[in-house]
C-alpha atoms as a PDB file:
ATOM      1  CA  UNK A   1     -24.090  24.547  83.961  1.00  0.00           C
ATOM      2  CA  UNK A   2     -24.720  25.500  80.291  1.00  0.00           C
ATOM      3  CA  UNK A   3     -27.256  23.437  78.462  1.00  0.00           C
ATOM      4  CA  UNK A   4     -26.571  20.914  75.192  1.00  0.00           C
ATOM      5  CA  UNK A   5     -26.457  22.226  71.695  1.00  0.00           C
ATOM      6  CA  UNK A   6     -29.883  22.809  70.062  1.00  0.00           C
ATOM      7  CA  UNK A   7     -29.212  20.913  67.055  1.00  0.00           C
ATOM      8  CA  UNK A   8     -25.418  19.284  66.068  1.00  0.00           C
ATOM      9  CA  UNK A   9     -23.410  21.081  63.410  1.00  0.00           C
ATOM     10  CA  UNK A  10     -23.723  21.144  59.870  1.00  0.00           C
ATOM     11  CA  UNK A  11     -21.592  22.065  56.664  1.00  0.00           C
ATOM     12  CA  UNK A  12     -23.582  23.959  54.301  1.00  0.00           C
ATOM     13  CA  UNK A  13     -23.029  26.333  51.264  1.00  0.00           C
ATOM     14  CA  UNK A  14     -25.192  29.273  51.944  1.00  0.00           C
ATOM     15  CA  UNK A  15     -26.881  32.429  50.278  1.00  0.00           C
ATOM     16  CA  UNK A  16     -26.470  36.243  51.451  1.00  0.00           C
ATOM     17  CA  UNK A  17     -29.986  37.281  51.873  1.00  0.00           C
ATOM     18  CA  UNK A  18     -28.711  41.164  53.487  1.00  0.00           C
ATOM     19  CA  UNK A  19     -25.837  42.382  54.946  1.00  0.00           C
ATOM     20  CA  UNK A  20     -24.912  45.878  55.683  1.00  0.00           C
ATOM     21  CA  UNK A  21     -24.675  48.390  58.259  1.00  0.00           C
ATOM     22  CA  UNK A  22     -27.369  48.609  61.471  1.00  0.00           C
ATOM     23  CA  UNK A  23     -25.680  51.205  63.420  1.00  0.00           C
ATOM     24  CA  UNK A  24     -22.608  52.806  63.419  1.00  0.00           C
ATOM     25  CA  UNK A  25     -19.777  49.983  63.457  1.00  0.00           C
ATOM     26  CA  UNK A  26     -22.014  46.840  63.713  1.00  0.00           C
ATOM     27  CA  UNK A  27     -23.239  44.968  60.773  1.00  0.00           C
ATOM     28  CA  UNK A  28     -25.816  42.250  60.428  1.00  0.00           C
ATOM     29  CA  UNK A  29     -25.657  40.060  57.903  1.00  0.00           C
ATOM     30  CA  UNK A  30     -28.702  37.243  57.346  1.00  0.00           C
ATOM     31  CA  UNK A  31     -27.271  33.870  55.423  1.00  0.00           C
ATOM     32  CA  UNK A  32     -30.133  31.385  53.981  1.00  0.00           C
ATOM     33  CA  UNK A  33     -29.524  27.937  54.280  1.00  0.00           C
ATOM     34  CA  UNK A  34     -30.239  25.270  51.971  1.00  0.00           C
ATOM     35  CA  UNK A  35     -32.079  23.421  54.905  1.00  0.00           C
ATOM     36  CA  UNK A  36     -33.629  23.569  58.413  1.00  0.00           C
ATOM     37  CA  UNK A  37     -31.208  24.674  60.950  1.00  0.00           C
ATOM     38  CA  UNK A  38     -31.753  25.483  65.288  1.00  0.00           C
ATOM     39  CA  UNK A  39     -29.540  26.682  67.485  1.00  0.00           C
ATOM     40  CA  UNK A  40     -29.193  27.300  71.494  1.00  0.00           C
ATOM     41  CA  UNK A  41     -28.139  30.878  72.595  1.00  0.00           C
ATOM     42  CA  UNK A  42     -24.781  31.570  73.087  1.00  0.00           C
ATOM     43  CA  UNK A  43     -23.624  29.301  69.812  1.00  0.00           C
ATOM     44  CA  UNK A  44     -21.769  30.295  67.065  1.00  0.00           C
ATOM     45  CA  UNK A  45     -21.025  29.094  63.707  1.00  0.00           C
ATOM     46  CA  UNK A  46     -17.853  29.815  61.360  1.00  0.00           C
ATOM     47  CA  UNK A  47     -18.443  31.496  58.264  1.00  0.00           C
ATOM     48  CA  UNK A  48     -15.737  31.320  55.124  1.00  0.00           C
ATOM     49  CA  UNK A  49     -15.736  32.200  51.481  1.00  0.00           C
ATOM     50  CA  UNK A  50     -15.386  29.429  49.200  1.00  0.00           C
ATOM     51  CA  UNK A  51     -12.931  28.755  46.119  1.00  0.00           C
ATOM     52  CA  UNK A  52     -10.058  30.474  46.096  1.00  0.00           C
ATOM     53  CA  UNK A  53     -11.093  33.020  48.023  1.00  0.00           C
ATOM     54  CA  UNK A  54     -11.588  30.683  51.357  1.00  0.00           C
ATOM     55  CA  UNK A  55      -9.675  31.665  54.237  1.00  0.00           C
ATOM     56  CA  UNK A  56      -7.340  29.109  56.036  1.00  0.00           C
ATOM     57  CA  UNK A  57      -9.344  29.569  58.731  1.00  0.00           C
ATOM     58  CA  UNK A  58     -13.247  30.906  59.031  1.00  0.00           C
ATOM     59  CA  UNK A  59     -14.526  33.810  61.063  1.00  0.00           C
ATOM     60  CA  UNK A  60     -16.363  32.960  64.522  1.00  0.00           C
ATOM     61  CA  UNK A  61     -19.927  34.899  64.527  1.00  0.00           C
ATOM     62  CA  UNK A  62     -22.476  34.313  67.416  1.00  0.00           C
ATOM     63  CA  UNK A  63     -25.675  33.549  66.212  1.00  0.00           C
ATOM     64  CA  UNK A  64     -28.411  35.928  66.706  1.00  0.00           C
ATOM     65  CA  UNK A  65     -31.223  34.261  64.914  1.00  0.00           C
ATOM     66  CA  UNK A  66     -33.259  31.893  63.019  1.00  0.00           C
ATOM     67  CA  UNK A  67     -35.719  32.801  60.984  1.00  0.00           C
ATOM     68  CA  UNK A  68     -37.684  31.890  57.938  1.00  0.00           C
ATOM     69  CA  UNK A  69     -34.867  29.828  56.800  1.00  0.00           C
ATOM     70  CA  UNK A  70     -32.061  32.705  57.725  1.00  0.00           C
ATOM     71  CA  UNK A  71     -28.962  32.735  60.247  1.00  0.00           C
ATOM     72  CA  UNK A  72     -28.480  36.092  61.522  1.00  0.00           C
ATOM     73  CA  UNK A  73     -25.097  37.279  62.671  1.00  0.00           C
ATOM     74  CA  UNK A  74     -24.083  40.967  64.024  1.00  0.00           C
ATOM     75  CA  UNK A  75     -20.163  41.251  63.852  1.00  0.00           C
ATOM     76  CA  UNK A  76     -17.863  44.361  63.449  1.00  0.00           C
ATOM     77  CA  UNK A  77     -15.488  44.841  61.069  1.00  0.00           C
ATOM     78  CA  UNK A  78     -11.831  43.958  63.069  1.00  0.00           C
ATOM     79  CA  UNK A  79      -9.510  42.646  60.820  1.00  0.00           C
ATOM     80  CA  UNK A  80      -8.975  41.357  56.690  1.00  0.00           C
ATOM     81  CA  UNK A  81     -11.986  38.941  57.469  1.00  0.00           C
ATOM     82  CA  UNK A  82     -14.486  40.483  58.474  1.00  0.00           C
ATOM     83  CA  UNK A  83     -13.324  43.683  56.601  1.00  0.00           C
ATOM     84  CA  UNK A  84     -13.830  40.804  53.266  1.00  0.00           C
ATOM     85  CA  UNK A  85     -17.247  39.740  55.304  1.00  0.00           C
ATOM     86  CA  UNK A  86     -18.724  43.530  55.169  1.00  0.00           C
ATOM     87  CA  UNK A  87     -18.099  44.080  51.401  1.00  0.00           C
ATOM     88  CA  UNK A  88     -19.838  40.852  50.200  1.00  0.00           C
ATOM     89  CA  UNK A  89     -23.076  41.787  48.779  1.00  0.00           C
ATOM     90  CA  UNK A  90     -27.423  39.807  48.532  1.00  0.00           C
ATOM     91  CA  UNK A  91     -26.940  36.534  46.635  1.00  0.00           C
ATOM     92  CA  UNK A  92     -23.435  35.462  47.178  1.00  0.00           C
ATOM     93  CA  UNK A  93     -22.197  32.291  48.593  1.00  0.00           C
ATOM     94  CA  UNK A  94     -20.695  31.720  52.072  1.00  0.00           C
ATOM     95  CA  UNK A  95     -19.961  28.523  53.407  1.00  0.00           C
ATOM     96  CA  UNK A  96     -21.435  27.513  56.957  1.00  0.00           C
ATOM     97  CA  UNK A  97     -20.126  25.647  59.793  1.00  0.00           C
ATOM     98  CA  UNK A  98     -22.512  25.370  62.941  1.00  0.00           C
ATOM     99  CA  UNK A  99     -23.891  25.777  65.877  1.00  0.00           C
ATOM    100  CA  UNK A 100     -21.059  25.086  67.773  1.00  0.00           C
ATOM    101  CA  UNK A 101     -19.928  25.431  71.330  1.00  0.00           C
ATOM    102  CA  UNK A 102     -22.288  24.846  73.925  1.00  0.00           C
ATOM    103  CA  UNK A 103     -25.155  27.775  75.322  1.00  0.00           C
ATOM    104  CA  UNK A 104     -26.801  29.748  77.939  1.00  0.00           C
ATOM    105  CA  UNK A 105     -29.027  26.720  79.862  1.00  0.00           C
ATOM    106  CA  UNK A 106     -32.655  27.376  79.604  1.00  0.00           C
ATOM    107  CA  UNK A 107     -35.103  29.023  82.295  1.00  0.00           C
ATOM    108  CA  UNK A 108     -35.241  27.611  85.500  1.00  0.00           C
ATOM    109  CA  UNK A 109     -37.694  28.795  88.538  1.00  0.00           C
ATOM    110  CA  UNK A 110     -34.463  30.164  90.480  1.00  0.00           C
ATOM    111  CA  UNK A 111     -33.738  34.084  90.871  1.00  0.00           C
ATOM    112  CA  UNK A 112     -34.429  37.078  88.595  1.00  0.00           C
ATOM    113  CA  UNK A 113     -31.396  36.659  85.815  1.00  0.00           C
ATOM    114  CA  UNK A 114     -29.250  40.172  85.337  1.00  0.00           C
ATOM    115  CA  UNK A 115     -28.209  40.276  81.278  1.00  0.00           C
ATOM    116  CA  UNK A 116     -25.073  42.172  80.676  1.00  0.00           C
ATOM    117  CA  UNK A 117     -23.910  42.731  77.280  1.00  0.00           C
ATOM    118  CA  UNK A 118     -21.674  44.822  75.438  1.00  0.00           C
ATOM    119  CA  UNK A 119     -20.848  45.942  71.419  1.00  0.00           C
ATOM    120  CA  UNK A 120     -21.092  42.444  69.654  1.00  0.00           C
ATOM    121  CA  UNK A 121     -21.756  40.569  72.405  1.00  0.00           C
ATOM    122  CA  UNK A 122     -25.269  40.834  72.116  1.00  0.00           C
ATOM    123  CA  UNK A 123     -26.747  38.254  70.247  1.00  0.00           C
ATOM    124  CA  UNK A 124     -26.301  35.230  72.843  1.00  0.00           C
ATOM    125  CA  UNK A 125     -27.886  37.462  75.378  1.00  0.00           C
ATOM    126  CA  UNK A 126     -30.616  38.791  72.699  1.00  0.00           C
ATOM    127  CA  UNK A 127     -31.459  35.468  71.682  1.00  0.00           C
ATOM    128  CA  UNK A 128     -31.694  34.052  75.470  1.00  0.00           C
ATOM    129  CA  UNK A 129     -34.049  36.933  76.468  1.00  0.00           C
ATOM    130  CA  UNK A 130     -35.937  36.174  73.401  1.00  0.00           C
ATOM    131  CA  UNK A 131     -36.770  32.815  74.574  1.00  0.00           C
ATOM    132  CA  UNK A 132     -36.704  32.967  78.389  1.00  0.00           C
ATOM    133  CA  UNK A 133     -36.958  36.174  79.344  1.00  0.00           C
ATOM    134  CA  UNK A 134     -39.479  37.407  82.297  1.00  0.00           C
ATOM    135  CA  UNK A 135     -40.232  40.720  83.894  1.00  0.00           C
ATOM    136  CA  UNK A 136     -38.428  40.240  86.683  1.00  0.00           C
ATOM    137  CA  UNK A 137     -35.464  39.939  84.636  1.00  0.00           C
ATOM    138  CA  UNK A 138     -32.490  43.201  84.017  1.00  0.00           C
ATOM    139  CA  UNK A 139     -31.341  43.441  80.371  1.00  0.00           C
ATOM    140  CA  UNK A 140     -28.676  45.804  80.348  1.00  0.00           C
ATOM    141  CA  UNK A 141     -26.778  46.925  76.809  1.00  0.00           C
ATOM    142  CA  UNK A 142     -23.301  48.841  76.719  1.00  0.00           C
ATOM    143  CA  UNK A 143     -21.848  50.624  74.030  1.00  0.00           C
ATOM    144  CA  UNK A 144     -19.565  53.704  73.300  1.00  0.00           C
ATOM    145  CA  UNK A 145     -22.144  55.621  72.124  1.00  0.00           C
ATOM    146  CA  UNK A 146     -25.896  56.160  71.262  1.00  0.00           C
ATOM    147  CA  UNK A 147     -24.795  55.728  67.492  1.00  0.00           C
ATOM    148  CA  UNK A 148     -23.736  52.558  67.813  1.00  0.00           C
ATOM    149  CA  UNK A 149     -26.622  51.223  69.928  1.00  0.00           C
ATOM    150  CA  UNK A 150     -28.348  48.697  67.807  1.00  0.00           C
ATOM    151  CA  UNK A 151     -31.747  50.497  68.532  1.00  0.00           C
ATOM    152  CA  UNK A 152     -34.052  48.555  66.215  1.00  0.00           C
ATOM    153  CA  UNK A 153     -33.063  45.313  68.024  1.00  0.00           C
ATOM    154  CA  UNK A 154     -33.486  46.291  71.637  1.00  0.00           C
ATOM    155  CA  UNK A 155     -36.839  46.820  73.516  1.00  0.00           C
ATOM    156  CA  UNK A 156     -37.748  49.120  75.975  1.00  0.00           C
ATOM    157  CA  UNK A 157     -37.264  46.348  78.354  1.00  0.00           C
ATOM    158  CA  UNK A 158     -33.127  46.588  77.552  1.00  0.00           C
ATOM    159  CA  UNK A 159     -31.560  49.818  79.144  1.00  0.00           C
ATOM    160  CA  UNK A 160     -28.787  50.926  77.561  1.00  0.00           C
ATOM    161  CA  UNK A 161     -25.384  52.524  79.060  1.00  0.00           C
ATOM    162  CA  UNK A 162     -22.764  54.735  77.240  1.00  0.00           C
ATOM    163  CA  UNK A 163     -19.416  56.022  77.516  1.00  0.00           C
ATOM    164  CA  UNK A 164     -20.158  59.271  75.946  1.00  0.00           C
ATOM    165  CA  UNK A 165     -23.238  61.470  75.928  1.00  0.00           C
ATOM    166  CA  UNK A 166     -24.903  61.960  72.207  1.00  0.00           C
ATOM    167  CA  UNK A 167     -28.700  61.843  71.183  1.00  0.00           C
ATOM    168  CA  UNK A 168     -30.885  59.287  71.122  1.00  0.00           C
ATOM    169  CA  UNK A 169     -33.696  58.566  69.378  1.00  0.00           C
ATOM    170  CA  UNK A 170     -37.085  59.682  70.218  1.00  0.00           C
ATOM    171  CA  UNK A 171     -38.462  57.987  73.919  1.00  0.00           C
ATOM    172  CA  UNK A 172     -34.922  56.465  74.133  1.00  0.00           C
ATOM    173  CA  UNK A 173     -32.310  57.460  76.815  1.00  0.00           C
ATOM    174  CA  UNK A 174     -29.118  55.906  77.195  1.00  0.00           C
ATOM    175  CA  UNK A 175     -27.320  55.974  81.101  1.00  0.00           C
ATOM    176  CA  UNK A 176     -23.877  57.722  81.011  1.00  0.00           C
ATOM    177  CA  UNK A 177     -21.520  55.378  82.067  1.00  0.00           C
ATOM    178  CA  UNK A 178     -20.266  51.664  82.025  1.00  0.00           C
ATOM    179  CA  UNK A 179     -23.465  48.505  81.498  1.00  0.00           C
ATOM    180  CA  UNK A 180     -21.775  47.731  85.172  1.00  0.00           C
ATOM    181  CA  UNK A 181     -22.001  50.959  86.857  1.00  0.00           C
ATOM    182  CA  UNK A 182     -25.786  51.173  85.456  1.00  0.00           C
ATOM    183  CA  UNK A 183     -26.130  48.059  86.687  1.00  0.00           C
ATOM    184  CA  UNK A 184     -24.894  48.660  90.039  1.00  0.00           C
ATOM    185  CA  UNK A 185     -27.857  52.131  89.394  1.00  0.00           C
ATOM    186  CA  UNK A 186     -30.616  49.575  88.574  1.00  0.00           C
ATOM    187  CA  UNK A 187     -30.327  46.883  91.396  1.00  0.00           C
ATOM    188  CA  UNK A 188     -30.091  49.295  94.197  1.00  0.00           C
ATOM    189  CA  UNK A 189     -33.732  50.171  93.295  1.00  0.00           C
ATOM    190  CA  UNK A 190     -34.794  46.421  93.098  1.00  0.00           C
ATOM    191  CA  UNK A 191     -35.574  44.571  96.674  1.00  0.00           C
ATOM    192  CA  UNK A 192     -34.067  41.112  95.114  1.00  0.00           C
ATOM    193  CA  UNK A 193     -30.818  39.933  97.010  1.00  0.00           C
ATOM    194  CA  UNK A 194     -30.185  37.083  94.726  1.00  0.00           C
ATOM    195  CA  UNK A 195     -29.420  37.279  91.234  1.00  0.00           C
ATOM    196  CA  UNK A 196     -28.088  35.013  88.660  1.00  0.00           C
ATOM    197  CA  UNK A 197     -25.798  37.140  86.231  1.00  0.00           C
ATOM    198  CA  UNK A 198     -25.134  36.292  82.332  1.00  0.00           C
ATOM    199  CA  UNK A 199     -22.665  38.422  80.435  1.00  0.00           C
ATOM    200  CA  UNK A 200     -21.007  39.068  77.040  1.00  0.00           C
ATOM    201  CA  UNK A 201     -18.803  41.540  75.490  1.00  0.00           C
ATOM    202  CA  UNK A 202     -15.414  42.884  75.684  1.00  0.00           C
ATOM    203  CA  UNK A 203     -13.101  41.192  78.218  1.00  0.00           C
ATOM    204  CA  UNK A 204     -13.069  44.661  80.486  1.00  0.00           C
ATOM    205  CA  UNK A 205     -16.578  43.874  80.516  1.00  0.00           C
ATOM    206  CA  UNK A 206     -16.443  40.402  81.624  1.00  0.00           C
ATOM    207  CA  UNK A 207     -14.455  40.997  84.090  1.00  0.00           C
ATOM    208  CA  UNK A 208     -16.162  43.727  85.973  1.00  0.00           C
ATOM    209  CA  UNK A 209     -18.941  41.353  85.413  1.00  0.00           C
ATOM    210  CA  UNK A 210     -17.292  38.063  87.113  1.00  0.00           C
ATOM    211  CA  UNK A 211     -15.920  40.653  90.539  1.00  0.00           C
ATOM    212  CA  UNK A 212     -19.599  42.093  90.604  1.00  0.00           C
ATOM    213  CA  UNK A 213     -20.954  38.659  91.020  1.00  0.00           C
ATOM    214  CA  UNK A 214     -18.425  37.416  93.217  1.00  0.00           C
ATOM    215  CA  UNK A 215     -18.562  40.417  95.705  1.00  0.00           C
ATOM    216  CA  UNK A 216     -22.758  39.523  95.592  1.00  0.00           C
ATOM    217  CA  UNK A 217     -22.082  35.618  95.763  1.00  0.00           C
ATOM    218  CA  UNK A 218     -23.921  35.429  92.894  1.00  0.00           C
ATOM    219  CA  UNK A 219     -23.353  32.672  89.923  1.00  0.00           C
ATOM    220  CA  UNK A 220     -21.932  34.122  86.759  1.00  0.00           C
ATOM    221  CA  UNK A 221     -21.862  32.585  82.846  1.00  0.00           C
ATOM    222  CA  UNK A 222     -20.013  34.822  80.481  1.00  0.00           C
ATOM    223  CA  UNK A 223     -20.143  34.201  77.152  1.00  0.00           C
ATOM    224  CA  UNK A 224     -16.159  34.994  76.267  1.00  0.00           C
ATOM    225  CA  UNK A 225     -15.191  36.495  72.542  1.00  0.00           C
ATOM    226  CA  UNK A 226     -11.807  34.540  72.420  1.00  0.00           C
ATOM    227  CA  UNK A 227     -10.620  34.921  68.767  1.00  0.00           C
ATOM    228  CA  UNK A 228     -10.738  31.543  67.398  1.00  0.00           C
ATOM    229  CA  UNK A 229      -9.325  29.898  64.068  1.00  0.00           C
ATOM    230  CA  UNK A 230     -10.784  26.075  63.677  1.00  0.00           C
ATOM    231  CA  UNK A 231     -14.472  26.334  65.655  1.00  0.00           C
ATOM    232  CA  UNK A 232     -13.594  22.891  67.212  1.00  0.00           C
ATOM    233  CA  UNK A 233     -10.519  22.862  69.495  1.00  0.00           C
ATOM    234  CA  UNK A 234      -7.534  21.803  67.348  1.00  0.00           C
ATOM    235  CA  UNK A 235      -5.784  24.979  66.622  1.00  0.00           C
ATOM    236  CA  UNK A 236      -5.642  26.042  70.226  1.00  0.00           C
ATOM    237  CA  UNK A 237      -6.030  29.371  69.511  1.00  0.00           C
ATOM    238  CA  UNK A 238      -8.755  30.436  71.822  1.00  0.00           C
ATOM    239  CA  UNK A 239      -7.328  29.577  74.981  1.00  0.00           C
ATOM    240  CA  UNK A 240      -8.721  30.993  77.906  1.00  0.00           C
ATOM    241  CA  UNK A 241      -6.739  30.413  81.466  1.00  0.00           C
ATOM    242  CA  UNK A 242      -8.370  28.663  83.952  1.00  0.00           C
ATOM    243  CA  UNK A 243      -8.197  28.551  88.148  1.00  0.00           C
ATOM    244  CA  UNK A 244      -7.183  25.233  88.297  1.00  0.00           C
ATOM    245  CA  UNK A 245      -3.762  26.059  85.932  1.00  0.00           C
ATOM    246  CA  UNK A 246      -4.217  24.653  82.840  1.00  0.00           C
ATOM    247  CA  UNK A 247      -6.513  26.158  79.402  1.00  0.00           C
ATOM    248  CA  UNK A 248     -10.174  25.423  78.540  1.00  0.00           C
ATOM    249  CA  UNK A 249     -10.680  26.325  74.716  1.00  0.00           C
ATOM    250  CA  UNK A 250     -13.518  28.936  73.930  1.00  0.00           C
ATOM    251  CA  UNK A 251     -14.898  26.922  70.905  1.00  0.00           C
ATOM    252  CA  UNK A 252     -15.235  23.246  72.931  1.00  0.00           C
ATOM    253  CA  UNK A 253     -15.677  24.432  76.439  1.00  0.00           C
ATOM    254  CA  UNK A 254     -17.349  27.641  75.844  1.00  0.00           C
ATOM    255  CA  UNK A 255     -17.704  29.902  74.434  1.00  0.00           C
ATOM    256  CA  UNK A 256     -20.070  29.922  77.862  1.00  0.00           C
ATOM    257  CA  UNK A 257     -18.254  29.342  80.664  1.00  0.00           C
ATOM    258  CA  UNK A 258     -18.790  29.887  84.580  1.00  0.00           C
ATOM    259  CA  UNK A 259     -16.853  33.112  85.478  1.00  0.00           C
ATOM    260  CA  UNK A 260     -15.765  30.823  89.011  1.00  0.00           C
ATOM    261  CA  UNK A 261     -13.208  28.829  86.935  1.00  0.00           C
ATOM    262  CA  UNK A 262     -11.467  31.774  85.087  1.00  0.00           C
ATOM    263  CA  UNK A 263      -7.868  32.787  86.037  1.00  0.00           C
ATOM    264  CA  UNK A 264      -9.173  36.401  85.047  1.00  0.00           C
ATOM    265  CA  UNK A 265      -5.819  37.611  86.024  1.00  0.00           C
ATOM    266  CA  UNK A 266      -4.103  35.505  83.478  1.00  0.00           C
ATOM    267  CA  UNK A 267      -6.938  36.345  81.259  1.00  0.00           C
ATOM    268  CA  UNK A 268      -5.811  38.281  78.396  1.00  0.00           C
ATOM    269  CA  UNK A 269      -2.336  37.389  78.858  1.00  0.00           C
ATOM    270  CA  UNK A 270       0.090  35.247  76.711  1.00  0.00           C
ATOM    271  CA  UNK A 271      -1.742  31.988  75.817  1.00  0.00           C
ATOM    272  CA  UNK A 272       0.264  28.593  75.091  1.00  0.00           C
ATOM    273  CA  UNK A 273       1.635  28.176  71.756  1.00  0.00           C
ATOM    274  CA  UNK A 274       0.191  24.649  70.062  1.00  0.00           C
ATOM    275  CA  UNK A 275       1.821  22.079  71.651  1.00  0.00           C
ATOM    276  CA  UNK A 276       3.793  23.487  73.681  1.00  0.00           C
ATOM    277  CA  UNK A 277       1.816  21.972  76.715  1.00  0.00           C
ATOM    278  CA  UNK A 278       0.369  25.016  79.713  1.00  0.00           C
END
């Protein structure tokens, strides 16, 4: 089961402290806060401009950090918001909504945890190895390629997959092929027949991560990216299908969820309108 929030949301106006590009197609952008804030990995917080340049709804970013007063984000440019987001420059406002949604629960003494993320799904899996990872534990990172591998961020201790050859940089190497299939390379090397497995990324992703599990009987938490528009469950617009028939929301009942109760076949698919019941 995934653990309480760290803290319980706040509203506050904050300041751009940096934003701008760390590798080819992912930005970070660091927002100071008037006060104190924590947060639980796997959380998120909505971000919106304010006056009349507010959006009618926020933009969903998963908290990488908090430090010296900052919230960290890494998001990619998709869309007219986060297109906005990437061309707002040190000093300007941004309003703040968060954490929300509930997190990756803490260490335990059970088996060596397998970390599979992909693209911008990095920072709940970042920020849980941060806190709780061990040696015995597989951090695994996936992108396209080497350029946009977030290098500064990841230690040796994260091995890195990508689609497409390119160079790295110096005492870096980067596994050509899916985070799965280099998964798949790692364990068979590793005496360990129990796992637990915590992924994030792309829904391809997620799902090769939920059938590896199951074909292992191993537990599985994804953290999913459902595109959401209010942050608290209202809007219904971050639906994600579940075994038992009806919807869970990503922003109330995730974003991390236990890959067990996802309908990963209707995954993806056509989601309810609001109200317009299952």
């Amino acid at each position: 089961m995934s653990a309480a929030p760290a803290s319980g949301p706040i509203f506050a106006t904050g300041r751009v402290k940096a934003n701008g590009l760390l590798c080819d197609g992912m930005h970070r952008l660091d927002l100071e806060l008037p006060r104190p804030t924590a947060f639980a990995p796997g959380q998120f917080a909505m971000l919106n401009f304010g006056g009349r340049d507010r959006l009618i709804f926020g933009r969903p970013l998963s908290i990488l950090a908090v430090e010296a007063g900052a919230v960290s984000f890494l998001y990619r440019v998709a869309g007219e918001g986060t297109s906005r987001l990437a061309a707002v420059a040190p000093g300007a406002e941004l309003a703040y909504f968060g954490p929300l949604g509930n997190s990756l629960p803490p260490r335990d003494d059970g088996p060596p945890r397998l970390l599979l993320a992909g693209g911008v799904g990095l920072p709940p899996l970042l920020a849980w190895h941060h806190r709780h990872g061990r040696e015995a534990d597989l951090a695994l990172f996936g992108a396209r390629a080497p350029q946009q591998v977030p290098w500064t961020l990841l230690s040796e201790r994260w091995a890195v997959s990508v689609d497409s050859a390119g160079q790295t940089p110096a005492g870096r190497a980067a596994f050509e092929g899916t985070v799965v299939a280099l998964a798949d390379k790692l364990l068979a090397r590793r005496p360990e027949r129990d796992w637990r497995l915590l992924a994030c990324g792309p829904l391809p992703m997620l799902r090769a991560a939920a059938r590896l599990a199951a074909a292992r009987g191993w537990s599985c938490l994804v953290c999913v990216e459902e595109r959401m528009g209010c942050g608290y469950g209202v809007c219904r617009g971050c639906v994600v299908p579940a075994r038992a028939g009806d919807w869970l929301t990503a922003c109330q009942d995730g974003p991390v969820l236990d890959a067990a109760t996802i309908d990963w076949e209707r995954f993806g698919a056509s989601a309810p309108t609001p109200g317009g019941g299952s």
